[in-house]
Protein backbone atom coordinates (compact mmCIF):
# COMPACT_ATOMS: atom_id res chain seq x y z
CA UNK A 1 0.00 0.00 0.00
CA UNK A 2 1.09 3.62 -0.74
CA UNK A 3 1.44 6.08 1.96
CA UNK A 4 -0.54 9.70 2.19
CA UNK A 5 3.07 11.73 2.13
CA UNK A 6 4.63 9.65 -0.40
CA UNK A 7 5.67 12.89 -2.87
CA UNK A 8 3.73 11.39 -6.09
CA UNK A 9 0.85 11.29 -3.87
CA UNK A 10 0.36 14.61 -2.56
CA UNK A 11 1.46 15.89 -5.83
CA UNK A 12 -1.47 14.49 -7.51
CA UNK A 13 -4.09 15.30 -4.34
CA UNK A 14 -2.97 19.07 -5.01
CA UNK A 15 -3.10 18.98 -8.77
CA UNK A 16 -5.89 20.38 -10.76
CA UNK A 17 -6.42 17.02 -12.70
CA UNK A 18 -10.13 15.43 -12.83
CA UNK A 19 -10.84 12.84 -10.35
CA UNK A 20 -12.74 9.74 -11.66
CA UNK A 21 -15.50 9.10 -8.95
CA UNK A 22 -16.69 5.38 -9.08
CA UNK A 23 -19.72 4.51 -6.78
CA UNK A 24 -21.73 1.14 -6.65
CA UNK A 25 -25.54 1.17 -8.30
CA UNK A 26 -28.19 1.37 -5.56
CA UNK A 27 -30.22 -0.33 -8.22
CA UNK A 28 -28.45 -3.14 -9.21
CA UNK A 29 -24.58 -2.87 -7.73
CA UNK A 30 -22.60 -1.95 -11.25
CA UNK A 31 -20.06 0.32 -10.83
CA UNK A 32 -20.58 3.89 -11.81
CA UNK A 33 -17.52 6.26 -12.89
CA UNK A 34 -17.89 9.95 -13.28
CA UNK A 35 -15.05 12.80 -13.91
CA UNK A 36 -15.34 14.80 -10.80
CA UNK A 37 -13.78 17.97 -9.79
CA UNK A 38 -11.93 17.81 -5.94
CA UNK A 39 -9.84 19.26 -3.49
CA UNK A 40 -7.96 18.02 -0.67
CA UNK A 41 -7.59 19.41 2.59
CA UNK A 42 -5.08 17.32 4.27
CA UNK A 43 -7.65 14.92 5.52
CA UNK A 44 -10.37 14.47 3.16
CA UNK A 45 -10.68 14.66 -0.67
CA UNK A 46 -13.70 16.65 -0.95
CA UNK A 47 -16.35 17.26 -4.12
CA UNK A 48 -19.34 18.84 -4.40
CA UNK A 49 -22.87 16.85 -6.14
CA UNK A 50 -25.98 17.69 -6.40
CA UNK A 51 -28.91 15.75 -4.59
CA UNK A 52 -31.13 15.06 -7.49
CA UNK A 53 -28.38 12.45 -9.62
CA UNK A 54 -28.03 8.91 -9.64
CA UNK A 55 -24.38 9.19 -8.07
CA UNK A 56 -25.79 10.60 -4.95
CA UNK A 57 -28.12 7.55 -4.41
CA UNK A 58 -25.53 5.47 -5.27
CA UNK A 59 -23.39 7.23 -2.37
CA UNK A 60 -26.47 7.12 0.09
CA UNK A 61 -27.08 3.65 -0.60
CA UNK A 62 -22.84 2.57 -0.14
CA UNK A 63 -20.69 5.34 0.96
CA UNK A 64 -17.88 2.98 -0.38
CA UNK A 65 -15.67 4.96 -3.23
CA UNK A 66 -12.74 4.72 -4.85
CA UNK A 67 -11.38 7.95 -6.93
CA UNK A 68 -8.54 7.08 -9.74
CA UNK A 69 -6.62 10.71 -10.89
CA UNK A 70 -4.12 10.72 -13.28
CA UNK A 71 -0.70 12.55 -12.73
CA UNK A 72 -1.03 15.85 -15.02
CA UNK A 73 2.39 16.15 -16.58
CA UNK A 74 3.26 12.24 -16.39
CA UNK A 75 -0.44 10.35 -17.65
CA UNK A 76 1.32 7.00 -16.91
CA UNK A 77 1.29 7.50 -13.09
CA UNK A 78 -1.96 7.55 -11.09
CA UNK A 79 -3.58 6.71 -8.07
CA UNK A 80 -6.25 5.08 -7.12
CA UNK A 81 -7.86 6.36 -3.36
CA UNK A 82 -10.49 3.49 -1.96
CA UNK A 83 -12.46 4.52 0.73
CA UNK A 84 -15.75 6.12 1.87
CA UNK A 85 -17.97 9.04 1.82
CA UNK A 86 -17.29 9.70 5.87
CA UNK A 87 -19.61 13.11 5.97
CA UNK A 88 -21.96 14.85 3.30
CA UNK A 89 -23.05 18.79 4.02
CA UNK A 90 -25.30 20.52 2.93
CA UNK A 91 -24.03 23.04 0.69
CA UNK A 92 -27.17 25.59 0.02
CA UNK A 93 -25.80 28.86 -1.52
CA UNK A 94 -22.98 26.18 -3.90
CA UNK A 95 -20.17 27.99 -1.98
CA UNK A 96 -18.26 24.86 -2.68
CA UNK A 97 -18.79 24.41 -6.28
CA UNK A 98 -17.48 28.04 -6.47
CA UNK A 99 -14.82 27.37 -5.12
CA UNK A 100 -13.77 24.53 -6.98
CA UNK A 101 -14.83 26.15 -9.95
CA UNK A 102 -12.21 29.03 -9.63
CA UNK A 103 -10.00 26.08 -8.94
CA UNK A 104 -10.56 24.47 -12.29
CA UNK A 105 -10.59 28.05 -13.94
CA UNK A 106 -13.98 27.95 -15.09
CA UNK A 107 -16.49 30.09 -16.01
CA UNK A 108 -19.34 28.49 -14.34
CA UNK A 109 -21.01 29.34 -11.63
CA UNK A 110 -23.70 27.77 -9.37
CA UNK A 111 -26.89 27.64 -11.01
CA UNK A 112 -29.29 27.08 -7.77
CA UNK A 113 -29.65 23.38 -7.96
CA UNK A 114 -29.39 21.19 -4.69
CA UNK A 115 -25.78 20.41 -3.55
CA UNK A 116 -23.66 18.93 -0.85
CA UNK A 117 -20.37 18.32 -0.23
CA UNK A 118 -18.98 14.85 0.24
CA UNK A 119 -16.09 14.38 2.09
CA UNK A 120 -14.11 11.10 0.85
CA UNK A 121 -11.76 9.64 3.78
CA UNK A 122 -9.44 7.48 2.31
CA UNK A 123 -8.70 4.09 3.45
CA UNK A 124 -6.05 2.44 0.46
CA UNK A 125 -4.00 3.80 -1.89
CA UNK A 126 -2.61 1.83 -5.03
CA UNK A 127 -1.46 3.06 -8.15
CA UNK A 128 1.62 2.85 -10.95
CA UNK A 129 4.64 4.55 -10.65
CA UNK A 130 3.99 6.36 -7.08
């Protein structure tokens, strides 16, 4: 298993790549993977959904997670974070999605749907090349 401060790791948990969310069907327990913008704060990878989505059931149903991101300037190294969605808040004015969109340099904006922000702790770490 790979270690949180392992430099390849935190380089990629503070990189502006797309996380690849993959949650278990409520309905009938495929996997589901979605591109996913994140941050991490030292403890938690966070993201932001909204409550009206399949990948929010999915989440409700099994908190278990895992969330593959690719190394940005080397696409042959990655990691792959297993572990669950620990806490979800309510995020009613999208303060978060803001946020990350400024991140990602976007344009968008929140557009008054229903969101929360998941907070991922992570249990495992694999990957290639870390």
């Amino acid at each position: 298993m790979v270690d949180l401060s392992n430099p390849k790791v935190q380089k990629i948990l503070h990189s502006k790549a797309f996380a690849h969310l993959a949650t278990i069907s409520s309905t009938n327990g495929e996997p589901q993977s979605s591109p996913m913008w994140f941050l991490w704060d030292g403890h938690h990878i966070k993201l932001t959904h909204t409550t009206n989505r399949k990948k929010y059931q999915n989440i409700i149903h099994d908190p278990r997670v895992s969330i593959s991101i690719t190394d940005v300037d080397n696409p042959y190294t990655y990691a792959e974070f297993r572990g669950v969605v620990e806490t979800i808040e309510d995020d009613p004015t999208g303060a978060f999605y803001n946020t990350l969109a400024e991140h990602y340099g976007s344009s968008g904006r929140y557009r008054g749907d229903p969101r929360v922000i998941l907070y991922v702790k992570i249990q495992h770490i694999v990957g290639q090349n870390i």
